[in-house]
Structures are given as structure tokens and as C-alpha cells.
PDB file of N, CA and C in Angstrom:
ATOM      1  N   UNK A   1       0.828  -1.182   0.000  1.00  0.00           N
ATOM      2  CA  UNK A   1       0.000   0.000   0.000  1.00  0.00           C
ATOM      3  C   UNK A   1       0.874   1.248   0.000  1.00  0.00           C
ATOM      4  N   UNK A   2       2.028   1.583   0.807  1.00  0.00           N
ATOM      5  CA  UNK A   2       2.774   2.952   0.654  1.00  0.00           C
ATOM      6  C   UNK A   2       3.021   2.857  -0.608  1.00  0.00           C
ATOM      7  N   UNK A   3       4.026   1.806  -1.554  1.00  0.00           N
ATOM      8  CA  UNK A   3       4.184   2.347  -2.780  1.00  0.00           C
ATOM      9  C   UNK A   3       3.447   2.719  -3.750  1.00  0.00           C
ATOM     10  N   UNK A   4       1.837   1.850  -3.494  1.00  0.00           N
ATOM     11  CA  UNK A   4       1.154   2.259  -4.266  1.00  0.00           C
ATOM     12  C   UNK A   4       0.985   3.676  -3.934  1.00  0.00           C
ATOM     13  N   UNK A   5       0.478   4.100  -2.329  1.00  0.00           N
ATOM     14  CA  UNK A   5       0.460   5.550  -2.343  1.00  0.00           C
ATOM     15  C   UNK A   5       1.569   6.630  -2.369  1.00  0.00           C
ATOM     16  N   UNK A   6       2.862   6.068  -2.893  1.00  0.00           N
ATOM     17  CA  UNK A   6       3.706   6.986  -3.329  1.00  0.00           C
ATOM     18  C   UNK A   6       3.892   7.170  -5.071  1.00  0.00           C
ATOM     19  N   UNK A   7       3.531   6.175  -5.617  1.00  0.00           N
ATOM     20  CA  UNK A   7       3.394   6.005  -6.744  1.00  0.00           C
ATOM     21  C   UNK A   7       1.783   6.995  -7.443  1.00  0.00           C
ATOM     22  N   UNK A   8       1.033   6.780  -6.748  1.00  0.00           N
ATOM     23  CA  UNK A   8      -0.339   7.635  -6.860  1.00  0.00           C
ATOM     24  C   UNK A   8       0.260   9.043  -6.696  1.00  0.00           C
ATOM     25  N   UNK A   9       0.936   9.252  -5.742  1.00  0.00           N
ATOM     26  CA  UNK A   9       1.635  10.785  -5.332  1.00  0.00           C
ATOM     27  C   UNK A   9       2.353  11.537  -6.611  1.00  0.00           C
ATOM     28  N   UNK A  10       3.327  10.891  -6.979  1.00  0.00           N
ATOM     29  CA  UNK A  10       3.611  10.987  -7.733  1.00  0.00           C
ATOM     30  C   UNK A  10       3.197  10.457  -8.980  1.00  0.00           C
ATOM     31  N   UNK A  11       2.542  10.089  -9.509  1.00  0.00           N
ATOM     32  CA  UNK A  11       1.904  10.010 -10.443  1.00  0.00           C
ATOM     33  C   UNK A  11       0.588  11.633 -11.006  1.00  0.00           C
ATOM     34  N   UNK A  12      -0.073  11.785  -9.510  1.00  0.00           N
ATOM     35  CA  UNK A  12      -0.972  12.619  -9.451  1.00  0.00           C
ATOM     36  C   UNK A  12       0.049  14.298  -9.759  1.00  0.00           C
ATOM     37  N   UNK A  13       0.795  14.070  -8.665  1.00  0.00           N
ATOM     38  CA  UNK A  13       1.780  15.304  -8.864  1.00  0.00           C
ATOM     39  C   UNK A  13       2.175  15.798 -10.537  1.00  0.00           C
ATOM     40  N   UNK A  14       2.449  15.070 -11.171  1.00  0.00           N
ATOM     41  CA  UNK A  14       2.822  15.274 -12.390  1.00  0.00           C
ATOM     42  C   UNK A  14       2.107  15.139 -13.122  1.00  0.00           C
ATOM     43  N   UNK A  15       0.203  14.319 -12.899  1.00  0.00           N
ATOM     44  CA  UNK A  15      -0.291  14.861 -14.354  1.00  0.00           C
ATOM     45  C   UNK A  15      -0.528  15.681 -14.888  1.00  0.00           C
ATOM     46  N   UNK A  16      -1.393  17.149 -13.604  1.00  0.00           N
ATOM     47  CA  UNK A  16      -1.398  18.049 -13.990  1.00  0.00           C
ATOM     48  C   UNK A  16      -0.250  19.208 -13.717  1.00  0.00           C
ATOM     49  N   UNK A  17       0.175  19.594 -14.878  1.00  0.00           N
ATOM     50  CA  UNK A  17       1.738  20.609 -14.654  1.00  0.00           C
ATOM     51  C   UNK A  17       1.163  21.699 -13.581  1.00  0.00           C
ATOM     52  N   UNK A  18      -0.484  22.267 -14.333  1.00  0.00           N
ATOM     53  CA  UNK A  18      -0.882  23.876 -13.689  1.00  0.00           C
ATOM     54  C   UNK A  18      -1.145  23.535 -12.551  1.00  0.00           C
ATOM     55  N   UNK A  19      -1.130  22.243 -11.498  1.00  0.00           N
ATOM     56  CA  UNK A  19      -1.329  21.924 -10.424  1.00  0.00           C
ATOM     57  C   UNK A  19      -0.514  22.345  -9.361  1.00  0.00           C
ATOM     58  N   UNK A  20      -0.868  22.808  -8.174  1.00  0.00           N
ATOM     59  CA  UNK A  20       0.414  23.623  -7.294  1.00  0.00           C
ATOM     60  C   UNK A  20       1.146  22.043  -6.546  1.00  0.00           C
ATOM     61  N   UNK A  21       1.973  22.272  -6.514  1.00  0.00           N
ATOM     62  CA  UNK A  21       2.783  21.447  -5.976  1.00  0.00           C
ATOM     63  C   UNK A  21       2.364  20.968  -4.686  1.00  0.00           C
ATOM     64  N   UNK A  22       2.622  20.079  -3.831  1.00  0.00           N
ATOM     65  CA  UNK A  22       2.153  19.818  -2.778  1.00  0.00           C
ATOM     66  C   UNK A  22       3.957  19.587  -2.033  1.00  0.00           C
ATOM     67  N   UNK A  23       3.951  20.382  -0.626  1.00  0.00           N
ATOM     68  CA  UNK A  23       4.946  20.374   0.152  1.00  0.00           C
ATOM     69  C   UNK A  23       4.675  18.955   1.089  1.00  0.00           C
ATOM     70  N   UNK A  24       5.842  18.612   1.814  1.00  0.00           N
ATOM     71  CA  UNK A  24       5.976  17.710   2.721  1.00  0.00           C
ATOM     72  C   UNK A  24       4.547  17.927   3.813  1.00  0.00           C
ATOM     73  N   UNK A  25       3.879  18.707   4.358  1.00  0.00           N
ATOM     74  CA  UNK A  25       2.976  18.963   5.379  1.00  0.00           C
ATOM     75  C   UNK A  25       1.779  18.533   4.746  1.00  0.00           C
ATOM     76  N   UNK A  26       1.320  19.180   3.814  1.00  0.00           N
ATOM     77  CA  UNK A  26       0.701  18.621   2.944  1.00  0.00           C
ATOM     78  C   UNK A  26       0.194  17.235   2.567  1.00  0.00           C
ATOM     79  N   UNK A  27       0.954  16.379   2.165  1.00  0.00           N
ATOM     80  CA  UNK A  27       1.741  15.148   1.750  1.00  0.00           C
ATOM     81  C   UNK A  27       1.161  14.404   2.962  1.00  0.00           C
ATOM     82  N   UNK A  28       1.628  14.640   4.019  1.00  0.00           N
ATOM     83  CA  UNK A  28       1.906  14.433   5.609  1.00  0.00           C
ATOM     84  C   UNK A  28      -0.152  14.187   5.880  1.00  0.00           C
ATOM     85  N   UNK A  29      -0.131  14.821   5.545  1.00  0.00           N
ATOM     86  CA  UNK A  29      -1.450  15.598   6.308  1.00  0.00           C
ATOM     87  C   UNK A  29      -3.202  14.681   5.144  1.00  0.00           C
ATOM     88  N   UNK A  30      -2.188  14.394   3.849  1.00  0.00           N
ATOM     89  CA  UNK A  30      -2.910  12.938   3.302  1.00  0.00           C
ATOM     90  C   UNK A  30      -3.067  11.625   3.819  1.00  0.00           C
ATOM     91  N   UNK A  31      -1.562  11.841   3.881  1.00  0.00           N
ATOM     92  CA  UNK A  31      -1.485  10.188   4.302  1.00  0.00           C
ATOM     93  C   UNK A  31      -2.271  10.215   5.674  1.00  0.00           C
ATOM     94  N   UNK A  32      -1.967  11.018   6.722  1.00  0.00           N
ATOM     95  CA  UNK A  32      -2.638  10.809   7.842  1.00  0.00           C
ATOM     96  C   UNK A  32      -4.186  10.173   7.422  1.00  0.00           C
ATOM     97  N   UNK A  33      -4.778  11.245   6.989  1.00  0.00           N
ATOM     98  CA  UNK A  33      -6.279  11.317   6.073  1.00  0.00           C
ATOM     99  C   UNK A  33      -6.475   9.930   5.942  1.00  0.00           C
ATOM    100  N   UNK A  34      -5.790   9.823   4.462  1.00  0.00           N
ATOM    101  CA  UNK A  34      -5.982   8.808   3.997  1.00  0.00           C
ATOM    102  C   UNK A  34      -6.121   7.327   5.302  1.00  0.00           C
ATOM    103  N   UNK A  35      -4.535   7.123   5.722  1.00  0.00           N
ATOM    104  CA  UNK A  35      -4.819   6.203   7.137  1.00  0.00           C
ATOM    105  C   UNK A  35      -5.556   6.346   7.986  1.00  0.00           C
ATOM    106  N   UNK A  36      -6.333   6.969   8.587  1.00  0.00           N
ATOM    107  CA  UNK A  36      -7.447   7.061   9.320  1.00  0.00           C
ATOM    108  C   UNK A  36      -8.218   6.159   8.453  1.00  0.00           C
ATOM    109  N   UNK A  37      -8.833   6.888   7.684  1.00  0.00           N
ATOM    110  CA  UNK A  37      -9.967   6.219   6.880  1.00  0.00           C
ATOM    111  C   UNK A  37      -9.688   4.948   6.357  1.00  0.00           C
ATOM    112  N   UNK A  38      -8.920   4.443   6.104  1.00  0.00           N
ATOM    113  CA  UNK A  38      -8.317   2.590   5.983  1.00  0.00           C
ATOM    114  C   UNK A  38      -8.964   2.096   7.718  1.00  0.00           C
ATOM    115  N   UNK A  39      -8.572   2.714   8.708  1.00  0.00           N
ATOM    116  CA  UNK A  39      -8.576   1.567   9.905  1.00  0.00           C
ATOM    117  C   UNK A  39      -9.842   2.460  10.165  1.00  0.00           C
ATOM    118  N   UNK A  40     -10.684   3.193  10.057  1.00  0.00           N
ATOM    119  CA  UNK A  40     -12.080   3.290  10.540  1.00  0.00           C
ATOM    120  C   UNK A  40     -13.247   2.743   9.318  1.00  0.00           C
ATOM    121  N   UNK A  41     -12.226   2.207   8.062  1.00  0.00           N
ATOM    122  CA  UNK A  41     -13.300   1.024   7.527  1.00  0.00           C
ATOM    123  C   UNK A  41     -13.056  -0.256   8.099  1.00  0.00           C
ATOM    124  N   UNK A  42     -11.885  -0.611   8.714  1.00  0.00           N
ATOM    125  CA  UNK A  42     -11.283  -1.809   8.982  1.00  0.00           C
ATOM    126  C   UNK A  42     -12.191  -1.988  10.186  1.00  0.00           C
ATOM    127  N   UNK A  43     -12.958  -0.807  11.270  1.00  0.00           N
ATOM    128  CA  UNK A  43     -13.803  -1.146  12.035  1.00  0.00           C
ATOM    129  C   UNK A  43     -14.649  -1.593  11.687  1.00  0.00           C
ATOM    130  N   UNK A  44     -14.953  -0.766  10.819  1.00  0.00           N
ATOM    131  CA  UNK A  44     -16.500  -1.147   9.916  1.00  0.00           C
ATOM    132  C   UNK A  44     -16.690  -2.437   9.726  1.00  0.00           C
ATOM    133  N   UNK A  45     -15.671  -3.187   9.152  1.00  0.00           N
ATOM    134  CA  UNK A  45     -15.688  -4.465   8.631  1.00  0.00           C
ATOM    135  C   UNK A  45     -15.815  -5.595  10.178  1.00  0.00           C
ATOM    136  N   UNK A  46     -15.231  -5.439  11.260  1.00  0.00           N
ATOM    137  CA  UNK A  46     -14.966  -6.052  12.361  1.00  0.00           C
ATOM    138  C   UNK A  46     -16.256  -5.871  12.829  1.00  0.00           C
ATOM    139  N   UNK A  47     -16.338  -4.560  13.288  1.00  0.00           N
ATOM    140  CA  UNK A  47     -17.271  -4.073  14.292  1.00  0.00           C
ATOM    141  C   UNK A  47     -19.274  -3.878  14.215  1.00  0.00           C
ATOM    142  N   UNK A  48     -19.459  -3.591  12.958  1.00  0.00           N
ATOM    143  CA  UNK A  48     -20.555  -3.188  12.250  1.00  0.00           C
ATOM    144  C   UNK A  48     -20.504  -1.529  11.690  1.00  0.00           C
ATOM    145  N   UNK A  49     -21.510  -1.364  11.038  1.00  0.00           N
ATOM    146  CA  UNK A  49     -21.635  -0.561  10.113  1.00  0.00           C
ATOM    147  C   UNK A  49     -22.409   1.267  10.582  1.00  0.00           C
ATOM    148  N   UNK A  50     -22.951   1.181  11.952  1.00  0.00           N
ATOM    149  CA  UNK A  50     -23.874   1.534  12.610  1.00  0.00           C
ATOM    150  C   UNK A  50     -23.258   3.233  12.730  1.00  0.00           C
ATOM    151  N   UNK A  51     -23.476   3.975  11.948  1.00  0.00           N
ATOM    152  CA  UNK A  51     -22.921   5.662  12.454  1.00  0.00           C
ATOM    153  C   UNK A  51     -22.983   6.334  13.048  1.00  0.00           C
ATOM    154  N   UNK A  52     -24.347   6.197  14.023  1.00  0.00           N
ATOM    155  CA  UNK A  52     -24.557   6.821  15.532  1.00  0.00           C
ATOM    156  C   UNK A  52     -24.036   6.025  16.215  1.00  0.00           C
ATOM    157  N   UNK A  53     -23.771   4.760  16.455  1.00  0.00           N
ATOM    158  CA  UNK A  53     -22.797   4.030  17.265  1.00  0.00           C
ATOM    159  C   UNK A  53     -21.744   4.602  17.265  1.00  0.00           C
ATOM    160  N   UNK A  54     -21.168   4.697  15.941  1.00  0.00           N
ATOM    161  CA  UNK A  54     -19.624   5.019  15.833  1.00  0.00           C
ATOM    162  C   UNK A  54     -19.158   6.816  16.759  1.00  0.00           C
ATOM    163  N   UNK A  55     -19.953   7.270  16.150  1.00  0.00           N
ATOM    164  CA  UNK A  55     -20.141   8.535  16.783  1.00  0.00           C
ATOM    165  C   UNK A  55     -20.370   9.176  17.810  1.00  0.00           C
ATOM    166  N   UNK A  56     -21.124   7.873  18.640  1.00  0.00           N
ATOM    167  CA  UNK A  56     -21.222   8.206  19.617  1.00  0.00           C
ATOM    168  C   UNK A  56     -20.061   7.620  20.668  1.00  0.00           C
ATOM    169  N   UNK A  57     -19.328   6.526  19.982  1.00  0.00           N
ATOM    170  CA  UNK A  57     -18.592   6.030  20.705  1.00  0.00           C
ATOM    171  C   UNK A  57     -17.164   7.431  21.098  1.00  0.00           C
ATOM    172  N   UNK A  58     -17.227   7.951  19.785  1.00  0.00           N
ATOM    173  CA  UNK A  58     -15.986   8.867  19.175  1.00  0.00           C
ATOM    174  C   UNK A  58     -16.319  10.036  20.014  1.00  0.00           C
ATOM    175  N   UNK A  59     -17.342  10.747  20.684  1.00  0.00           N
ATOM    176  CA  UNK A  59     -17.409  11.168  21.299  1.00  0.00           C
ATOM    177  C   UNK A  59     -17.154  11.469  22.766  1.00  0.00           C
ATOM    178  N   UNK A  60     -17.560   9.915  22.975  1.00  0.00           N
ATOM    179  CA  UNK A  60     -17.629   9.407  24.505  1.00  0.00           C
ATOM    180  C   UNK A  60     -16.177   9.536  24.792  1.00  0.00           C
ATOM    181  N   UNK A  61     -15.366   8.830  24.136  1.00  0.00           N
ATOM    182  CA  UNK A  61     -13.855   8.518  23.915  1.00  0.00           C
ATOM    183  C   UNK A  61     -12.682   9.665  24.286  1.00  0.00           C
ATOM    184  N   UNK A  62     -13.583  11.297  23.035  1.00  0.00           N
ATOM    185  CA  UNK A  62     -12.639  11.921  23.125  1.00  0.00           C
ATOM    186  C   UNK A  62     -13.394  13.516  23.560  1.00  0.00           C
ATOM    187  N   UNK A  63     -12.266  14.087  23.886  1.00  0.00           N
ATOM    188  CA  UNK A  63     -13.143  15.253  24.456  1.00  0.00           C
ATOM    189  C   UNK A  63     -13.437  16.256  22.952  1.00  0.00           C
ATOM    190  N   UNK A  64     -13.767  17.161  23.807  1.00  0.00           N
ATOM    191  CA  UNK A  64     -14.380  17.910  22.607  1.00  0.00           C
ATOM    192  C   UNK A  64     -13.116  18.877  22.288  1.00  0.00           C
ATOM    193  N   UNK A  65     -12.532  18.748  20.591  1.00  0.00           N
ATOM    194  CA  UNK A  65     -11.262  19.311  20.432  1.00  0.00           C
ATOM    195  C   UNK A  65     -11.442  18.930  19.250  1.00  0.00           C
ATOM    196  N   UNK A  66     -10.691  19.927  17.942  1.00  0.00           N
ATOM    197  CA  UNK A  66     -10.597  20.262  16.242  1.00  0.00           C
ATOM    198  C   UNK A  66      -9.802  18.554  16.151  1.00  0.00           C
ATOM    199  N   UNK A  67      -9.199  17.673  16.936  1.00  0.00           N
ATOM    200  CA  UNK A  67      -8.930  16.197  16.501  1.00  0.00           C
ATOM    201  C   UNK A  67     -10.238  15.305  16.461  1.00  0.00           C
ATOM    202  N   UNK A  68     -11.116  15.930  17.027  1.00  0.00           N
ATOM    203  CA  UNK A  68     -11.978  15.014  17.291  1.00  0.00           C
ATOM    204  C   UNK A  68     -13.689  15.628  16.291  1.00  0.00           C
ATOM    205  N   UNK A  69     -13.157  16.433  16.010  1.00  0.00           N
ATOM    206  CA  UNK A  69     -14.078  16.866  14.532  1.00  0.00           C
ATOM    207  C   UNK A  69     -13.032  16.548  13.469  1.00  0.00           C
ATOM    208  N   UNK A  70     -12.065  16.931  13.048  1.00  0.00           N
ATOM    209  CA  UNK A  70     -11.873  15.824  12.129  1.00  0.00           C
ATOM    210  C   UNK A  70     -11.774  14.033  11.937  1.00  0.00           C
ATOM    211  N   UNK A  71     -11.542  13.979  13.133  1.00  0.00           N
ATOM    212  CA  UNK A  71     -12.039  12.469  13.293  1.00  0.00           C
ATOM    213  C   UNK A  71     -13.124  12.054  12.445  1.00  0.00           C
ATOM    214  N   UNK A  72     -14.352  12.633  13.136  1.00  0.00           N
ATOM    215  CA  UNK A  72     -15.405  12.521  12.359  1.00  0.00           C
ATOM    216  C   UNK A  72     -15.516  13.500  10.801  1.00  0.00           C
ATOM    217  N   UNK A  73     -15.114  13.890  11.019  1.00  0.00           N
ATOM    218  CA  UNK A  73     -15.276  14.327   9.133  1.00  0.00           C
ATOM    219  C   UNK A  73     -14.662  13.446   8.336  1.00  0.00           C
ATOM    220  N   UNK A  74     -13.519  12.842   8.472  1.00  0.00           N
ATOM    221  CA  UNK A  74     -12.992  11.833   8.375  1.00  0.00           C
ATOM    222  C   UNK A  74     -13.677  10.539   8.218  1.00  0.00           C
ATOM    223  N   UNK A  75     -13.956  10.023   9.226  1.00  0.00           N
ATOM    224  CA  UNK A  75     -15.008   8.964   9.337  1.00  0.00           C
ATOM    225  C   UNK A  75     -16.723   9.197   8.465  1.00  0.00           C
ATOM    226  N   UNK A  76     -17.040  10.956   8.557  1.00  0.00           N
ATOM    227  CA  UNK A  76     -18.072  10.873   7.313  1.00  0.00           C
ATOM    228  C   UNK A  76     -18.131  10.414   6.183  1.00  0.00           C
ATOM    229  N   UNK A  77     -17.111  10.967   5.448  1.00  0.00           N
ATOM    230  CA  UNK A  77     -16.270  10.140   3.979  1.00  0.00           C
ATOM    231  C   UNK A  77     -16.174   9.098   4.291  1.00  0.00           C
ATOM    232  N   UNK A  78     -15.949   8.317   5.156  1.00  0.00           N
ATOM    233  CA  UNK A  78     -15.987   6.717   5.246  1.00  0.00           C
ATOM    234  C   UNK A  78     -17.151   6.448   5.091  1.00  0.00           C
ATOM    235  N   UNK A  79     -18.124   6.424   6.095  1.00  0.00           N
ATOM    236  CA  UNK A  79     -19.631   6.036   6.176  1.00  0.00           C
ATOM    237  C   UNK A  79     -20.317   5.979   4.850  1.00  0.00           C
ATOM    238  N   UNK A  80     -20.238   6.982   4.160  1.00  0.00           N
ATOM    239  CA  UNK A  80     -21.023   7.216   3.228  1.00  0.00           C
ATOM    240  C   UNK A  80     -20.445   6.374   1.961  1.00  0.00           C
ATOM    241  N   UNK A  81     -19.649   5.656   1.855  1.00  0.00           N
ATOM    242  CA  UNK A  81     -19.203   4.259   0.704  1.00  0.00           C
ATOM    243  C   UNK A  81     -20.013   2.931   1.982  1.00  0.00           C
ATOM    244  N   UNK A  82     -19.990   2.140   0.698  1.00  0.00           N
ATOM    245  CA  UNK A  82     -21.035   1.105   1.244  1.00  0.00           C
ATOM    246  C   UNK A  82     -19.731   0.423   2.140  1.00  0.00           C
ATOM    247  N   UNK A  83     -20.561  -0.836   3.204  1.00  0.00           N
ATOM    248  CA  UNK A  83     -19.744  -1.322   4.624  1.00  0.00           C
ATOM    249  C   UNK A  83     -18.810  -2.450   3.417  1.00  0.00           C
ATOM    250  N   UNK A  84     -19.369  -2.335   2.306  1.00  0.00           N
ATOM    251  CA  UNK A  84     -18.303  -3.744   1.399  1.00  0.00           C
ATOM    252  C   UNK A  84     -17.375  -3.403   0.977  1.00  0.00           C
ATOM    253  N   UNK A  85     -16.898  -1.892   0.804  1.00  0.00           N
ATOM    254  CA  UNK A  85     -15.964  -1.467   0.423  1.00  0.00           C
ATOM    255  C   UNK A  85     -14.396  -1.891   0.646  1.00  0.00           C
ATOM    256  N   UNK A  86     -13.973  -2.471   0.331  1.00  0.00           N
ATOM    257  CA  UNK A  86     -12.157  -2.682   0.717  1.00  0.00           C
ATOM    258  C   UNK A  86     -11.650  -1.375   1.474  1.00  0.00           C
ATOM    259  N   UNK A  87     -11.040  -1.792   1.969  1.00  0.00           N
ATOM    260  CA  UNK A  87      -9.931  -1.116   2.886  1.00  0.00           C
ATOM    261  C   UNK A  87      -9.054  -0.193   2.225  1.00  0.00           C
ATOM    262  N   UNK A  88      -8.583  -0.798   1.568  1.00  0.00           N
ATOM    263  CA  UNK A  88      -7.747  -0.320   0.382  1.00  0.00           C
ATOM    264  C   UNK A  88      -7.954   0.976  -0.333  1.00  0.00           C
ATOM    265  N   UNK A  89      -9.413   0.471  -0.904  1.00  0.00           N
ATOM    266  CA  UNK A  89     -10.151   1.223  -1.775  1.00  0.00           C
ATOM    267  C   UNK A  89     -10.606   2.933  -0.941  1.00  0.00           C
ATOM    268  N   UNK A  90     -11.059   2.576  -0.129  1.00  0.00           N
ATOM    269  CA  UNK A  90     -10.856   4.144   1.073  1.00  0.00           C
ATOM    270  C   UNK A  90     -10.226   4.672   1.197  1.00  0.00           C
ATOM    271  N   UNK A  91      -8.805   4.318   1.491  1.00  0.00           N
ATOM    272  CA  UNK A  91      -7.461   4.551   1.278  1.00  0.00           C
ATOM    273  C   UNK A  91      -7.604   5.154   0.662  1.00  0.00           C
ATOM    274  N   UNK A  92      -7.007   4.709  -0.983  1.00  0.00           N
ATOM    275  CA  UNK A  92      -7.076   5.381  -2.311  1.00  0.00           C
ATOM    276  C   UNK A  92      -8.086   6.886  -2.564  1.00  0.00           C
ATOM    277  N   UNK A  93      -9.423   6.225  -2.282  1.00  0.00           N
ATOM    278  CA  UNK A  93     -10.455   7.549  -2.632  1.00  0.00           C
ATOM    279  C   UNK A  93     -10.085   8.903  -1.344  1.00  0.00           C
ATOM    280  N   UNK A  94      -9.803   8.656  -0.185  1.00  0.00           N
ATOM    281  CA  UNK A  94      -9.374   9.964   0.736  1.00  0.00           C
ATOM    282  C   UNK A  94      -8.247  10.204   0.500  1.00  0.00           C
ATOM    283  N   UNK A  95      -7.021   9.483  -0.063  1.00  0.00           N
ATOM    284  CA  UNK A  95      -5.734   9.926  -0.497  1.00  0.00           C
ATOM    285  C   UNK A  95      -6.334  11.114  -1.633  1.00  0.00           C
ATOM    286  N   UNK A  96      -6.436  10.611  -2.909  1.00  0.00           N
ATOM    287  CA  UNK A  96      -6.433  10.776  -3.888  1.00  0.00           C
ATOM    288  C   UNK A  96      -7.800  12.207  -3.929  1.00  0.00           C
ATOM    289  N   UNK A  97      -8.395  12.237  -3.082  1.00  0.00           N
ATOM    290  CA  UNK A  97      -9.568  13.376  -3.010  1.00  0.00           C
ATOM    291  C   UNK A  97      -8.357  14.204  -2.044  1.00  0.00           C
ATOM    292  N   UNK A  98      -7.525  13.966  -1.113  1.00  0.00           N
ATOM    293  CA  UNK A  98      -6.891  14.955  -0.418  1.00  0.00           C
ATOM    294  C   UNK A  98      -6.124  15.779  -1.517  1.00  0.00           C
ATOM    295  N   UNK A  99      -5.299  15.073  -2.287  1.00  0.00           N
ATOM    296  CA  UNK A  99      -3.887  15.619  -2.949  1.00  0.00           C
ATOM    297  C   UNK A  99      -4.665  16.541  -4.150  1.00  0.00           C
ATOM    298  N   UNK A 100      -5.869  16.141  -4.183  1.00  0.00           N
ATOM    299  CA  UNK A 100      -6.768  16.957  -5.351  1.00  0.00           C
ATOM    300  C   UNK A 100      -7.196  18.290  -4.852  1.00  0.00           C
ATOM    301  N   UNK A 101      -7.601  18.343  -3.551  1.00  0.00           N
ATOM    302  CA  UNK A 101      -7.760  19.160  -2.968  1.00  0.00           C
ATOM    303  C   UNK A 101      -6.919  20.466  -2.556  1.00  0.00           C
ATOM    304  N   UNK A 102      -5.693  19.619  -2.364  1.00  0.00           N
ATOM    305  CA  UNK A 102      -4.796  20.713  -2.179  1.00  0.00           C
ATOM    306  C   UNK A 102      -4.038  21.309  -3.454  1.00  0.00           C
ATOM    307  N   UNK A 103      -4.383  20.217  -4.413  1.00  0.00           N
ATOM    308  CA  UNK A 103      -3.305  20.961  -5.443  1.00  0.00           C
ATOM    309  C   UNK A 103      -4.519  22.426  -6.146  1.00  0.00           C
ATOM    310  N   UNK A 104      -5.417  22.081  -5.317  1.00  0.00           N
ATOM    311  CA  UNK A 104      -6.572  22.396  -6.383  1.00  0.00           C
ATOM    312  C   UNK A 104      -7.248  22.275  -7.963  1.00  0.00           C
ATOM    313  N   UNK A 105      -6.970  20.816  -7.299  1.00  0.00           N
ATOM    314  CA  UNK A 105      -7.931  20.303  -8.770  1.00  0.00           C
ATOM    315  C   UNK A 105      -8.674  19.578  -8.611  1.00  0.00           C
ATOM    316  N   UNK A 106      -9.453  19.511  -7.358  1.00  0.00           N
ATOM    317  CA  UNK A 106     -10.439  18.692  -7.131  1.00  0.00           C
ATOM    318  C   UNK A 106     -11.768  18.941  -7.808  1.00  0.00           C
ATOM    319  N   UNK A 107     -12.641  18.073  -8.525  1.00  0.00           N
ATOM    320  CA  UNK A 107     -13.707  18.038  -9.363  1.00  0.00           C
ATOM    321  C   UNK A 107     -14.788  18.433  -8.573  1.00  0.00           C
ATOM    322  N   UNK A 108     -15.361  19.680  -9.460  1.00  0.00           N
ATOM    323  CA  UNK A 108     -16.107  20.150  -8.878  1.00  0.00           C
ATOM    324  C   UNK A 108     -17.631  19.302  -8.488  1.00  0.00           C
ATOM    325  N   UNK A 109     -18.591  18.994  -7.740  1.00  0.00           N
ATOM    326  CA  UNK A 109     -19.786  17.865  -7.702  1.00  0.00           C
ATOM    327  C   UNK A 109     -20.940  18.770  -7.718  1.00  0.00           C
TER     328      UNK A 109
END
């Protein structure tokens, strides 16, 4: 999985030239993204599928602090792909929606 997501990195980095570059923090601040969302589908898959559960657990857990709203913003983008989704595949789609984001070329919906 890293090479694939260094290979995606670079791959993405260079298709589009007019794309701003993405610095190390940046970069940093995907992968985090991205890994979160791999092991809060990996719950999904263990644990069940249930989003007020999850949420409420994520609450209970952590106090109230900007880690613990992105947590869940984080975990929204998860929820909302079906519970069959690969692990992997989450990965990929929050990587690959982050680095779009920042380079600013994320598709507009």
C-alpha cells in the first residue's frame, strides 16, 4: 500500500503541470487522512456498520477538540461508501480526493 500511495503521489503530482505542488505537510497531512480512513473502515468491517454508534462512541472517547471533529469528518467520507468497500479502496479515494484538494484540482460535484 505505501508504494502504491507513493506512486499515486507521484503520479498525481505530475499529471497536472498547472497543479500547485504539494509540500511535505501537505503530503503528511494525506497520508494521515488517507490512514485514518483505511482503519475506521477496517472497524467497519470487524465491528458493524452503525454511524450513531460510531459517533457516539468517538465522542464518549474523546473530548471535545478540532482532533476530534476531524475524526469525524474523516469517518463521514468513510460512512457514506457502502460497509463492502475494501480497505484499500478508502485509502485510495481519501488519499487521492486529499492531494486533489490541495493541489486544487479537485472536481467540482
Amino acid at each position: 500500500m505505501l508504494i502504491k500511495t507513493a506512486f499515486l503521489l507521484l503520479n498525481s503530482s505530475m499529471a497536472n503541470v498547472s497543479a500547485q505542488p504539494l509540500d511535505r505537510d501537505n503530503i503528511t497531512s494525506c497520508a494521515y487522512q488517507a490512514g485514518t480512513a483505511y482503519e475506521i473502515q477496517q472497524i467497519r468491517h470487524k465491528e458493524g456498520h452503525n454511524w450513531e454508534e460510531f459517533e457516539a462512541n468517538i465522542r464518549k472517547i474523546y473530548s471535545e477538540s478540532q482532533g476530534r471533529k476531524d475524526l469525524l469528518a474523516i469517518a463521514g467520507q468513510v460512512f457514506i461508501q457502502p460497509v463492502e468497500t475494501d480497505a484499500d479502496t478508502i485509502h485510495d479515494q481519501i488519499f487521492d480526493a486529499c492531494v486533489q484538494r490541495q493541489q486544487g484540482t479537485e472536481p467540482l460535484t
